[in-house]
C-alpha atoms as a PDB file:
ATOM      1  CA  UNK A   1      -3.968  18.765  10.378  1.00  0.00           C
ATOM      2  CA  UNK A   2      -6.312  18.378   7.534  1.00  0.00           C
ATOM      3  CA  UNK A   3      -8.153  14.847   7.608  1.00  0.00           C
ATOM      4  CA  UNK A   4      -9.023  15.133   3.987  1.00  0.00           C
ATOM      5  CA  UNK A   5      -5.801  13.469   2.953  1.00  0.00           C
ATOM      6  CA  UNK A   6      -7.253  10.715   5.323  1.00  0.00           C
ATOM      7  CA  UNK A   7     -10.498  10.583   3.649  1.00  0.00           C
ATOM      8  CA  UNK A   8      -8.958  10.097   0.319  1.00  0.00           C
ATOM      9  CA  UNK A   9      -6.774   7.333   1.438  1.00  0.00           C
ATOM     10  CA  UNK A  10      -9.831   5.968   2.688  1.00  0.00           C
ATOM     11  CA  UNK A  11     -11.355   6.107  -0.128  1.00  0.00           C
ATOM     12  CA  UNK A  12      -9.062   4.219  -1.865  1.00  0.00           C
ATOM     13  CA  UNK A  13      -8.460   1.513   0.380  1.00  0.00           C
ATOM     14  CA  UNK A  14     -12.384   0.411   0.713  1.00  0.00           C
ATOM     15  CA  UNK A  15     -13.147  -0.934  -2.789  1.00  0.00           C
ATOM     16  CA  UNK A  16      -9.413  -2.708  -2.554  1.00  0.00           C
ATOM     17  CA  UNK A  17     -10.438  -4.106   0.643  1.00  0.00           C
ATOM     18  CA  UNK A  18     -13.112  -6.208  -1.698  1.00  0.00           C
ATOM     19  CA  UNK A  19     -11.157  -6.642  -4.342  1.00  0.00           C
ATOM     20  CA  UNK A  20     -11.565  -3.555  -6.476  1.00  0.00           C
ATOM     21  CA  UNK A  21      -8.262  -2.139  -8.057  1.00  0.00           C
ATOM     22  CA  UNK A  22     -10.022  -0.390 -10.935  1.00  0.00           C
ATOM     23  CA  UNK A  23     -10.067   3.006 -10.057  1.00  0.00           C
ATOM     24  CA  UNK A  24      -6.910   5.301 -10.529  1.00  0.00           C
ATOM     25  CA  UNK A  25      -8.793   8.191 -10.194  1.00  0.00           C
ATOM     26  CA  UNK A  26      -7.345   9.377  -7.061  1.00  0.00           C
ATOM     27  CA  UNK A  27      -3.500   8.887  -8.421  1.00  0.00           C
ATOM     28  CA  UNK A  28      -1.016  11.915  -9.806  1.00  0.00           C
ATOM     29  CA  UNK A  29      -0.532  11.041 -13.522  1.00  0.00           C
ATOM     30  CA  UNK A  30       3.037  11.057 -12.958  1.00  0.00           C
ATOM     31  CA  UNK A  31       2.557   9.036  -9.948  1.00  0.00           C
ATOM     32  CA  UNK A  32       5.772   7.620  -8.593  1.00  0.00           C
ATOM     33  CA  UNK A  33       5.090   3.543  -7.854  1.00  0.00           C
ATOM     34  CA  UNK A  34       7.655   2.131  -5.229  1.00  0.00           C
ATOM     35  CA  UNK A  35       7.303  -1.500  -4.091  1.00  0.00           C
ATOM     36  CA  UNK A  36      10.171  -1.418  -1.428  1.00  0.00           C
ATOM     37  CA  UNK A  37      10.339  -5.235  -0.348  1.00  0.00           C
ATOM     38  CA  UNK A  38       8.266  -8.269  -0.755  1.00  0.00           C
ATOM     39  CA  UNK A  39       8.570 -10.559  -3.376  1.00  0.00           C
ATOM     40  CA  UNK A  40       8.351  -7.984  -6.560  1.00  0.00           C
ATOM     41  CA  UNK A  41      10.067  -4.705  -5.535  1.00  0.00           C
ATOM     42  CA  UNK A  42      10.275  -2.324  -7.962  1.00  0.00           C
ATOM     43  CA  UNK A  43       9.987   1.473  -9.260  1.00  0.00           C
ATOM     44  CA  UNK A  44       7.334   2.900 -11.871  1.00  0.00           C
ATOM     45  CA  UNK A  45       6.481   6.065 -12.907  1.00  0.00           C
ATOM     46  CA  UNK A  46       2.906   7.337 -14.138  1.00  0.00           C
ATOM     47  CA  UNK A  47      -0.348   5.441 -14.202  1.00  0.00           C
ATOM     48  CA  UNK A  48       0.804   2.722 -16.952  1.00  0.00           C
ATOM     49  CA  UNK A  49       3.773   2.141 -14.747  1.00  0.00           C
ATOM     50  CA  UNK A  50       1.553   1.635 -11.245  1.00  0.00           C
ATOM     51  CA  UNK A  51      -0.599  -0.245 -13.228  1.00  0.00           C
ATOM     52  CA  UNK A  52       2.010  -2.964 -14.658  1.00  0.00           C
ATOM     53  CA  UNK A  53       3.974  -2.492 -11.591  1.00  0.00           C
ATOM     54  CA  UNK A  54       0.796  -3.548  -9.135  1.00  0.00           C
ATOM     55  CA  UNK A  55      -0.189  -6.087 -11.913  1.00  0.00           C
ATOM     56  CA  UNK A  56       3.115  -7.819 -11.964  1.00  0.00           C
ATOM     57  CA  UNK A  57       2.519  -8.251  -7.886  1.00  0.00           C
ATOM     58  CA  UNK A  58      -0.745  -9.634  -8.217  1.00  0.00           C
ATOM     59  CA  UNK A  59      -0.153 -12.308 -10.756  1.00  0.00           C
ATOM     60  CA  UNK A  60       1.550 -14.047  -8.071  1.00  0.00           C
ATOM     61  CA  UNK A  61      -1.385 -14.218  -5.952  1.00  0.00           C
ATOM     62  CA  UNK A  62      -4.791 -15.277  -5.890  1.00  0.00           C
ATOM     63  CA  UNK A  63      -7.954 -13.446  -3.979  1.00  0.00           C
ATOM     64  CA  UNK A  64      -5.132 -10.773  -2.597  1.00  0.00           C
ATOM     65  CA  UNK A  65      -6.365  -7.881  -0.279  1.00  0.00           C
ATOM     66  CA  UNK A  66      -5.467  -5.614   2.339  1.00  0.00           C
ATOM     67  CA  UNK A  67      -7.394  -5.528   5.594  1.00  0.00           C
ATOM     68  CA  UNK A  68      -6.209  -1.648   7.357  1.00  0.00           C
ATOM     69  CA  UNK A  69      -5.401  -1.810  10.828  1.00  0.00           C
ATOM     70  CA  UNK A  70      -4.996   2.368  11.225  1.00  0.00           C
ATOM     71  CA  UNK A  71      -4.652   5.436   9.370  1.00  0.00           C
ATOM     72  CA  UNK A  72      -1.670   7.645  10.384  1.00  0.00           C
ATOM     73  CA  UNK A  73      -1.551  11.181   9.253  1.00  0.00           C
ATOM     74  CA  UNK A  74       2.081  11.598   9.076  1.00  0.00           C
ATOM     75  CA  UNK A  75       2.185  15.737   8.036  1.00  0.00           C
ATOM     76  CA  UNK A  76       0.266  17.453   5.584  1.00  0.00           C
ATOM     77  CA  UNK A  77       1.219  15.630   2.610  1.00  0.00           C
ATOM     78  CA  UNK A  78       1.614  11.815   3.972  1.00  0.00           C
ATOM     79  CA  UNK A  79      -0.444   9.509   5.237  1.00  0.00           C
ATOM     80  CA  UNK A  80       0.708   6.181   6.538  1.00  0.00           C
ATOM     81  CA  UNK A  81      -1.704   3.208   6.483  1.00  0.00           C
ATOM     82  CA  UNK A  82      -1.125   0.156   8.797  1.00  0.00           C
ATOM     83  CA  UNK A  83      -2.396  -2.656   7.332  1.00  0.00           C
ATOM     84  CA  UNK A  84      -1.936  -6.910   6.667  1.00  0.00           C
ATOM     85  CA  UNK A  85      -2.556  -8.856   4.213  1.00  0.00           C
ATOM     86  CA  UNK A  86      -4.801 -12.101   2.752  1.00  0.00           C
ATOM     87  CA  UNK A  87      -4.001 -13.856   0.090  1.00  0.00           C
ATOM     88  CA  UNK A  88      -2.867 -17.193  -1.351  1.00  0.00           C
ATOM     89  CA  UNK A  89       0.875 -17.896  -3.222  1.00  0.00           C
ATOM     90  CA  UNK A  90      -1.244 -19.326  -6.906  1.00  0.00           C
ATOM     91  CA  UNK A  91       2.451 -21.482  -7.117  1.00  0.00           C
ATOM     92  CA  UNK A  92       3.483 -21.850  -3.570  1.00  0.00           C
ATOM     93  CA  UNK A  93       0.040 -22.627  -1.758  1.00  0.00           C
ATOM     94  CA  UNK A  94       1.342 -19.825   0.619  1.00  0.00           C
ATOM     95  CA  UNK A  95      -1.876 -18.527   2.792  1.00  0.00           C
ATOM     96  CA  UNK A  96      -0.263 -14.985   3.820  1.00  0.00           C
ATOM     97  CA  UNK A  97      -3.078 -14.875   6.745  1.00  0.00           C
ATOM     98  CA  UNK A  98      -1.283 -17.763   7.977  1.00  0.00           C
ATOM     99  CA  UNK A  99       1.858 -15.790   8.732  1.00  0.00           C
ATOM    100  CA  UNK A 100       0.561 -12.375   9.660  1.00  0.00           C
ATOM    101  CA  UNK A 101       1.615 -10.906   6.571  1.00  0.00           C
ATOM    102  CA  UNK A 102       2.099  -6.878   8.187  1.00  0.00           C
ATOM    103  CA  UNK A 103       2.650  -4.497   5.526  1.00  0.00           C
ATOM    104  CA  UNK A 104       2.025  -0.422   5.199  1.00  0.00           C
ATOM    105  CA  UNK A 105       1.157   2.105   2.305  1.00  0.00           C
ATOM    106  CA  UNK A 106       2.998   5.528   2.389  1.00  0.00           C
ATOM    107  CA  UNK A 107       0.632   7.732   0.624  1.00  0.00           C
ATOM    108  CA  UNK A 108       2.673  10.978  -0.203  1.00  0.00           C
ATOM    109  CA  UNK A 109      -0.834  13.940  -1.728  1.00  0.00           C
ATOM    110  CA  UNK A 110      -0.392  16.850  -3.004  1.00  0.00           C
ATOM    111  CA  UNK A 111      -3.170  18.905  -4.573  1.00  0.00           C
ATOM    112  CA  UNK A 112      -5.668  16.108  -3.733  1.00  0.00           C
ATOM    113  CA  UNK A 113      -3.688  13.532  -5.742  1.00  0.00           C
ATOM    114  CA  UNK A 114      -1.430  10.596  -4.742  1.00  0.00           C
ATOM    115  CA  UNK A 115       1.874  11.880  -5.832  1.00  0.00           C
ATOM    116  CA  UNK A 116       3.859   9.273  -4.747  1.00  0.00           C
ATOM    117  CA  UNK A 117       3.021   5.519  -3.099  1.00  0.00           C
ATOM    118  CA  UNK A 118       5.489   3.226  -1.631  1.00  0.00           C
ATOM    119  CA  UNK A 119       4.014   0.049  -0.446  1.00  0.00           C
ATOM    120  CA  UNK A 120       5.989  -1.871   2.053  1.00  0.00           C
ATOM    121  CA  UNK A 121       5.340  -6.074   3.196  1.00  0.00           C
ATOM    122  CA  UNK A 122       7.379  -5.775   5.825  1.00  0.00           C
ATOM    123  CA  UNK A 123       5.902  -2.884   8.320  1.00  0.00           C
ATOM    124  CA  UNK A 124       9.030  -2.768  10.378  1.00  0.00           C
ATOM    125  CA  UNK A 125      10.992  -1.920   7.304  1.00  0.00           C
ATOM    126  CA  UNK A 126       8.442   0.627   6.474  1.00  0.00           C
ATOM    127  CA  UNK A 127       8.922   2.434  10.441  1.00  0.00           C
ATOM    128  CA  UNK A 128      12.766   2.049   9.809  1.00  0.00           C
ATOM    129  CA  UNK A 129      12.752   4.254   6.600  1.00  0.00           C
ATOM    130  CA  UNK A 130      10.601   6.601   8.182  1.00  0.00           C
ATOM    131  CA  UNK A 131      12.552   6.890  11.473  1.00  0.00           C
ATOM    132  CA  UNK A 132       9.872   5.379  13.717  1.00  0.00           C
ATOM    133  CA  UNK A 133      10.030   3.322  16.512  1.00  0.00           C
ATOM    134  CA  UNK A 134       9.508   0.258  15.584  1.00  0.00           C
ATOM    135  CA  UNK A 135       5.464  -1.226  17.226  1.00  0.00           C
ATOM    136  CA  UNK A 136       5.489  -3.658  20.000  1.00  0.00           C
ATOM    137  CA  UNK A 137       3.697  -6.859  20.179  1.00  0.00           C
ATOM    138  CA  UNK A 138       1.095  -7.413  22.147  1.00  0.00           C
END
């Protein structure tokens, strides 16, 4: 297996890690958008769509990033990341670090694009769709 796909996802998770959402750079411009759960699931198509889509989700929330637990190259077009999240509800108070917010990013790349991104909040939903076991707690 290639790890470029890796690399890319990489490189797309450490600005967001900080904060930094600007860059589409790395998405398909047909991009399909999927927020499967959580508290604004949804479906968008191109780079507008992912845009208002991802917007939309981060109204809700202030100072919200991902912190990636592990990179999982699934095949040669999909990458899994592992990952939890930080944030704070802007109406609820919420402090997702509080709960152990465990979410995942299926990254499906094709030609060195991001054809296709489904972001899950709930990992174990994330590991049912895909048929994986589910992870066991430590």
């Amino acid at each position: 297996m290639s790890q470029e796909n890796v690399d890319l996802v990489r490189s797309i998770y450490t600005p967001q890690e900080h904060g930094d959402y600007s860059s589409a750079e790395w998405a398909d411009p047909e991009i399909e958008y999927v927020i499967a759960d959580g508290p604004t699931p949804g479906r968008w198509t191109g780079l507008a769509g992912m845009a208002e889509g991802w917007r939309g989700f981060l109204s809700a929330w202030e100072e919200f990033r991902p912190e990636v637990d592990e990179y999982r190259e699934l095949d040669d077009e999909r990458v899994l990341v592992l990952s939890h999240y930080s944030a704070r509800g802007k109406t609820s108070g919420l402090d997702l670090g509080q709960i152990r917010a465990n979410g995942a990013g299926l990254f499906h790349i094709r030609g060195g694009k991001v054809t296709k991104l489904v972001i899950y909040f709930d990992r174990e939903h994330a590991f049912a769709d895909l048929g994986l076991a589910p992870e066991v707690s430590e």
